[in-house]
Every structure is written in structure tokens, then in C-alpha cells.
N, C-alpha and C. Protein backbone atom coordinates (compact mmCIF):
# COMPACT_ATOMS: atom_id res chain seq x y z
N UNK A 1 303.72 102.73 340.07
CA UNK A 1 303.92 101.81 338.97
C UNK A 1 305.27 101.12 339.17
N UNK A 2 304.89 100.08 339.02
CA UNK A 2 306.40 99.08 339.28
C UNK A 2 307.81 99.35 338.01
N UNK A 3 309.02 99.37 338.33
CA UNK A 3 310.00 99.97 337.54
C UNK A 3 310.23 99.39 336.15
N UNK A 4 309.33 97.89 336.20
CA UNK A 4 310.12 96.88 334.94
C UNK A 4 308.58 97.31 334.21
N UNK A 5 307.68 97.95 334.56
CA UNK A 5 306.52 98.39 333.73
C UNK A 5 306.82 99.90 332.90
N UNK A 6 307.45 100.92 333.60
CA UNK A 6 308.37 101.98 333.36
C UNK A 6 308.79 101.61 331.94
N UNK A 7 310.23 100.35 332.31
CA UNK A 7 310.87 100.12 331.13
C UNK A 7 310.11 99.35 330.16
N UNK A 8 309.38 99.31 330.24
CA UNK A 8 307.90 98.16 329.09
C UNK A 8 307.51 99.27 328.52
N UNK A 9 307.07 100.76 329.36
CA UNK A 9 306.26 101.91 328.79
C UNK A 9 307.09 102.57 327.35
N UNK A 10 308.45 102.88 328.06
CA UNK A 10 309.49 103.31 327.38
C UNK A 10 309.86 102.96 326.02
N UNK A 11 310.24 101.39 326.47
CA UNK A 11 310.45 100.69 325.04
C UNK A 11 309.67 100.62 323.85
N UNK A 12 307.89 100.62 324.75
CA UNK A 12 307.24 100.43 323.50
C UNK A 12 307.07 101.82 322.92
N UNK A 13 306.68 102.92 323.92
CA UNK A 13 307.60 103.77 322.97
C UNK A 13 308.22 104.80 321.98
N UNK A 14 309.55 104.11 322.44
CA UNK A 14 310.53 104.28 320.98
C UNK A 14 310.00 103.34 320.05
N UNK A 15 309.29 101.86 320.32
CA UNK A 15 309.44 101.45 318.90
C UNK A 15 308.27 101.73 318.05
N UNK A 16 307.52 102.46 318.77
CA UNK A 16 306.32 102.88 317.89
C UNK A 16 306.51 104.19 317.96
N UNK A 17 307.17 105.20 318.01
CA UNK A 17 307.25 106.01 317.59
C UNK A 17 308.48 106.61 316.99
N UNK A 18 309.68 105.91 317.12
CA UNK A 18 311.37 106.28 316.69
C UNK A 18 311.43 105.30 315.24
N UNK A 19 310.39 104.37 315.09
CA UNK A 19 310.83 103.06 314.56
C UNK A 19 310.67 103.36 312.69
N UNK A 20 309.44 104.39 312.78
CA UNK A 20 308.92 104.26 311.11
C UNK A 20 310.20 105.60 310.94
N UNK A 21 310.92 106.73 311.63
CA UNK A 21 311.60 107.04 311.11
C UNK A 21 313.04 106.83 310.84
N UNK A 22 313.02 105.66 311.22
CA UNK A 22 314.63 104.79 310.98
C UNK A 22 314.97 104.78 309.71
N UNK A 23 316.12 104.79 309.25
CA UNK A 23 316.91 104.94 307.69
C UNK A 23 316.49 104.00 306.95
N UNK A 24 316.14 104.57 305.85
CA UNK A 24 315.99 102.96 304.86
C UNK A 24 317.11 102.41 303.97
N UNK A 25 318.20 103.19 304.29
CA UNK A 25 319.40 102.33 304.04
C UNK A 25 319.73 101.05 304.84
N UNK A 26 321.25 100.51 303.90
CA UNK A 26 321.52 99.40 304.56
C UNK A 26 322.51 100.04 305.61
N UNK A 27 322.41 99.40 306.68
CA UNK A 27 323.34 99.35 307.72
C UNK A 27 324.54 99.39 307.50
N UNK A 28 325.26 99.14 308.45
CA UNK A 28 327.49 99.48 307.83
C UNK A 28 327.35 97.94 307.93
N UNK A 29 327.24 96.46 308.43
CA UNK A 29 327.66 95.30 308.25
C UNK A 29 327.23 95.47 306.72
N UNK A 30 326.00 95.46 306.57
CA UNK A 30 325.05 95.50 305.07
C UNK A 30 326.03 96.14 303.81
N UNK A 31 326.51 97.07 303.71
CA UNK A 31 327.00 97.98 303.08
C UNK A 31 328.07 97.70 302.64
N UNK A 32 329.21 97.47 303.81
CA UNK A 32 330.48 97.05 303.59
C UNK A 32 330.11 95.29 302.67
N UNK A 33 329.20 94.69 303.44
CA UNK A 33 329.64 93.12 302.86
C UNK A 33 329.19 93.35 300.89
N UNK A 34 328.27 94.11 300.65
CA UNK A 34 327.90 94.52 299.24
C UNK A 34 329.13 94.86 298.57
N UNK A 35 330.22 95.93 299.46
CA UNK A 35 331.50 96.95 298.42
C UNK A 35 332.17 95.61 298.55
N UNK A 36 332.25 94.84 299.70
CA UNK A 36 333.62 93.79 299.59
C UNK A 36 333.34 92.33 298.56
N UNK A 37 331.77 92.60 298.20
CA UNK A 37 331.14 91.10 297.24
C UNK A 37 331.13 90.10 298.00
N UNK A 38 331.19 89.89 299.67
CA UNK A 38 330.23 88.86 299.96
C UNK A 38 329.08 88.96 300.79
N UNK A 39 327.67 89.60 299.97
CA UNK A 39 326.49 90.12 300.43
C UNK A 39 325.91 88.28 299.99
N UNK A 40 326.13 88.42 298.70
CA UNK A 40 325.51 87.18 298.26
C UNK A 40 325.46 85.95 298.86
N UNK A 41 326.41 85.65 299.95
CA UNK A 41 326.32 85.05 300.63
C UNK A 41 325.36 84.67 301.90
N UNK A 42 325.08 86.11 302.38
CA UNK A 42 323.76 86.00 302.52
C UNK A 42 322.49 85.46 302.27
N UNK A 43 322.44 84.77 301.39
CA UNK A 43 321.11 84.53 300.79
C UNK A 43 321.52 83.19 299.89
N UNK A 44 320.35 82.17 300.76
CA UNK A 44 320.26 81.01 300.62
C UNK A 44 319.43 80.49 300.91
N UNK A 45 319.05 78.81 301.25
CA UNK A 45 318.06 78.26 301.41
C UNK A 45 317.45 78.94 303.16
N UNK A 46 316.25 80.00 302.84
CA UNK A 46 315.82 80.14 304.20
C UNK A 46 315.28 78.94 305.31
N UNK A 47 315.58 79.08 306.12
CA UNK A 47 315.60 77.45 307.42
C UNK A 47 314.23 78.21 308.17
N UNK A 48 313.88 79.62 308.34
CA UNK A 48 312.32 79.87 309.54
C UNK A 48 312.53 81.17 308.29
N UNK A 49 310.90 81.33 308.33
CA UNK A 49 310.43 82.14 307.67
C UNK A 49 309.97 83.71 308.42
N UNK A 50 310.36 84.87 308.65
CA UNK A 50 310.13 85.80 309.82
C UNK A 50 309.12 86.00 309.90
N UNK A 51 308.47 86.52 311.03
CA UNK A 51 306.73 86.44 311.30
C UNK A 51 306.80 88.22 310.59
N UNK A 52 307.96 89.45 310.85
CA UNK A 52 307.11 90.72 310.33
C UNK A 52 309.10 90.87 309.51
N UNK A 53 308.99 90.25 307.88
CA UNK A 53 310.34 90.62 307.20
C UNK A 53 310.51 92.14 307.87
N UNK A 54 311.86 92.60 307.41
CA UNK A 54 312.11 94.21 307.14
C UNK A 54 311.13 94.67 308.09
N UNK A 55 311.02 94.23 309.04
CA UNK A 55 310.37 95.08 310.45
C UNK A 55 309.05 95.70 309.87
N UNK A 56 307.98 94.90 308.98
CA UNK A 56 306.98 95.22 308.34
C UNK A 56 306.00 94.29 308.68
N UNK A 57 305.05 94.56 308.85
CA UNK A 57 303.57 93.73 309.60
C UNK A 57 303.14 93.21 307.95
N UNK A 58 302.89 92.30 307.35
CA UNK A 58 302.56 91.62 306.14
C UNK A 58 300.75 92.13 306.43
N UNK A 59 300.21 92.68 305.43
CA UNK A 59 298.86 93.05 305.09
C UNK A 59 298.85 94.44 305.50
N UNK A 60 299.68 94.89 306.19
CA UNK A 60 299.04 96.75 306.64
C UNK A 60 300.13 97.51 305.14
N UNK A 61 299.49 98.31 304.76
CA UNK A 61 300.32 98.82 303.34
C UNK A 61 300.82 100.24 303.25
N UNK A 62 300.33 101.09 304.81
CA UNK A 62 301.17 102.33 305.23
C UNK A 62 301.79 102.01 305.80
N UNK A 63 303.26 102.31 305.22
CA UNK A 63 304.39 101.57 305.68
C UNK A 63 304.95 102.32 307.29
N UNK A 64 304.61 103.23 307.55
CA UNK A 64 304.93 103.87 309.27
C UNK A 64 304.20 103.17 309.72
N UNK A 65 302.40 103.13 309.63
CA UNK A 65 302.08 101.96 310.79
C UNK A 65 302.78 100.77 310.37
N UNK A 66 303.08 99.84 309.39
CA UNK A 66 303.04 98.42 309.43
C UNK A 66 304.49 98.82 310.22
N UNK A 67 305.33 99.49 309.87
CA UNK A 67 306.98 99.58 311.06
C UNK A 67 306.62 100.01 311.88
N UNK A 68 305.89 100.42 312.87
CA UNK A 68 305.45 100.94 314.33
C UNK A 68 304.41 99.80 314.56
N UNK A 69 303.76 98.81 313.96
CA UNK A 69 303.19 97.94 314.48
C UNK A 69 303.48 96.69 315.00
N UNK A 70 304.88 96.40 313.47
CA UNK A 70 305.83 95.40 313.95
C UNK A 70 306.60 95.77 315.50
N UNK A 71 307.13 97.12 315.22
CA UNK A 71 308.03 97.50 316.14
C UNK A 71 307.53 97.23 317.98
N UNK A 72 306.18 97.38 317.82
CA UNK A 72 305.14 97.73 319.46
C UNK A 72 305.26 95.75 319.54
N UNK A 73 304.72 94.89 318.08
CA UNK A 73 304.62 93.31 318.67
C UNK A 73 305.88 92.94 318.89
N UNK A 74 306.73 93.19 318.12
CA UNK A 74 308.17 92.63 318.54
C UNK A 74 309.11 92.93 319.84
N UNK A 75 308.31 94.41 320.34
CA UNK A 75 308.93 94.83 321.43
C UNK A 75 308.37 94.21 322.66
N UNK A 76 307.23 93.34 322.50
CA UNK A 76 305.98 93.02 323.58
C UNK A 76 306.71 91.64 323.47
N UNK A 77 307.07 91.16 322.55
CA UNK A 77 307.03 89.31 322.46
C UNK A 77 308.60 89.46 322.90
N UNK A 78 309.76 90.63 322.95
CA UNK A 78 310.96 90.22 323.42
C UNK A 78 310.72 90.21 325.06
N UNK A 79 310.11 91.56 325.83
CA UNK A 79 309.57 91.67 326.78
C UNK A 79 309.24 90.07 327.11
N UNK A 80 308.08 89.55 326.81
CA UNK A 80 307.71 88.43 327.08
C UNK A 80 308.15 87.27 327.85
N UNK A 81 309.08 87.56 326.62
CA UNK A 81 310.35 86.18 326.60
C UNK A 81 311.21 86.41 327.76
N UNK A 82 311.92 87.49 328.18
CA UNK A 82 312.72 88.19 328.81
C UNK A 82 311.96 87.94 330.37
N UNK A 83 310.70 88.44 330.33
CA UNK A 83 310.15 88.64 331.64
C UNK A 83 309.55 87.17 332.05
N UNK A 84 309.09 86.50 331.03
CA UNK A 84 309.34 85.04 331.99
C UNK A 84 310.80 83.81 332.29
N UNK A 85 311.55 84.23 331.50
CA UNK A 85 312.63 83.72 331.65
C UNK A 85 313.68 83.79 333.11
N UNK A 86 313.26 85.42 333.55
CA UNK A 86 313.36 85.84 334.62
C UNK A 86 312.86 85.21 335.51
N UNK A 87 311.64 85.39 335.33
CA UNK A 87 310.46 84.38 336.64
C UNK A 87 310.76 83.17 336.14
N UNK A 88 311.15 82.33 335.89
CA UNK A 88 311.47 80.83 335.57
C UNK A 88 312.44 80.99 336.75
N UNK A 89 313.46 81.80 336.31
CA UNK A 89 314.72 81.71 336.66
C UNK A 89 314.80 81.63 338.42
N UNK A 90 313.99 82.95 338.57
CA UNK A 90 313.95 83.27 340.02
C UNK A 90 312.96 81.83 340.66
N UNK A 91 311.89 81.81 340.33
CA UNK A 91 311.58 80.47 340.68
C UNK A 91 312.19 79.56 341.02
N UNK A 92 313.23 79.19 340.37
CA UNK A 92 314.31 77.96 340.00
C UNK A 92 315.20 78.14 341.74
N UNK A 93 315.31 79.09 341.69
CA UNK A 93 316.30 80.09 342.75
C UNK A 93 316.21 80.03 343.98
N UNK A 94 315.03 80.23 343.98
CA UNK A 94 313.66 79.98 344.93
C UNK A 94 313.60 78.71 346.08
N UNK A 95 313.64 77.45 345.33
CA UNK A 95 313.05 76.14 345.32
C UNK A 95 314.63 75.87 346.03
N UNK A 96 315.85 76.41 345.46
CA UNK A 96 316.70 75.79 346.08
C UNK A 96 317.35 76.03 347.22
């Protein structure tokens, strides 16, 4: 098995299986900007609407799968992006 399939196996995973038991607190950026009062700033006119909010698949309503389902598409579509950007790249590389 080729090594960048390895790290594809891996990633997906942790995010389908590390992902639904992640904290449902806020994070330390999250937390601190709430104690210091500028959270609110945060939140304004949204500009792109997220395809899975809060790392949640919209229509699945057990919330471990809908976060292990987001977690497996989001980990496949960064992959994606990543692994043709590469082959663009090397292509590019290639030619010259």
C-alpha cells in the first residue's frame, strides 16, 4: 500500500473515531474572548454558509454519527484538496 494511502487510512480514522468524543466545551481562543467581552464580535453578517456547522452533518440527529460523519467528509474533501494540489503542482514541475 502506497504511504500517502497509510496517511488517508489514519486520518480518517481519528476523525471517525476520536472526533464524537471531543469536548463540548469552548476552546481557550473561545473562552478567553467570552471572560475578556469580545466574543460578540464574532458574530455578524455571515459571508459562506458551512456545509457541516459545529462539525455536525445537518439531518443525521445522533449526534456521534452526525460528528464522525462530518469528521470522515471533511477529512476526505481536505485530503482531496491537498492531494491534487500536489499533483497540479508536481505536474507544473514536470513541464518545466
Amino acid at each position: 500500500m502506497k504511504r500517502w494511502l497509510w496517511g488517508l487510512v489514519i486520518a480518517v480514522a481519528v476523525a471517525v473515531f476520536l472526533s464524537p468524543l471531543a469536548s463540548r466545551w469552548p476552546d481557550g481562543l473561545e473562552k478567553v474572548a467570552a471572560r475578556k467581552g469580545f466574543l460578540y464580535r464574532a458574530e455578524g453578517k455571515q459571508v459562506l454558509n458551512a456545509p457541516m456547522p459545529d462539525y455536525a452533518m445537518p439531518g443525521l440527529r445522533n449526534a456521534p454519527v452526525s460528528t464522525a460523519t462530518a469528521g470522515f467528509l471533511g477529512t476526505i474533501a481536505a485530503f482531496g484538496l491537498a492531494f491534487g494540489a500536489g499533483r497540479l503542482l508536481a505536474r507544473r514541475r514536470k513541464s518545466r
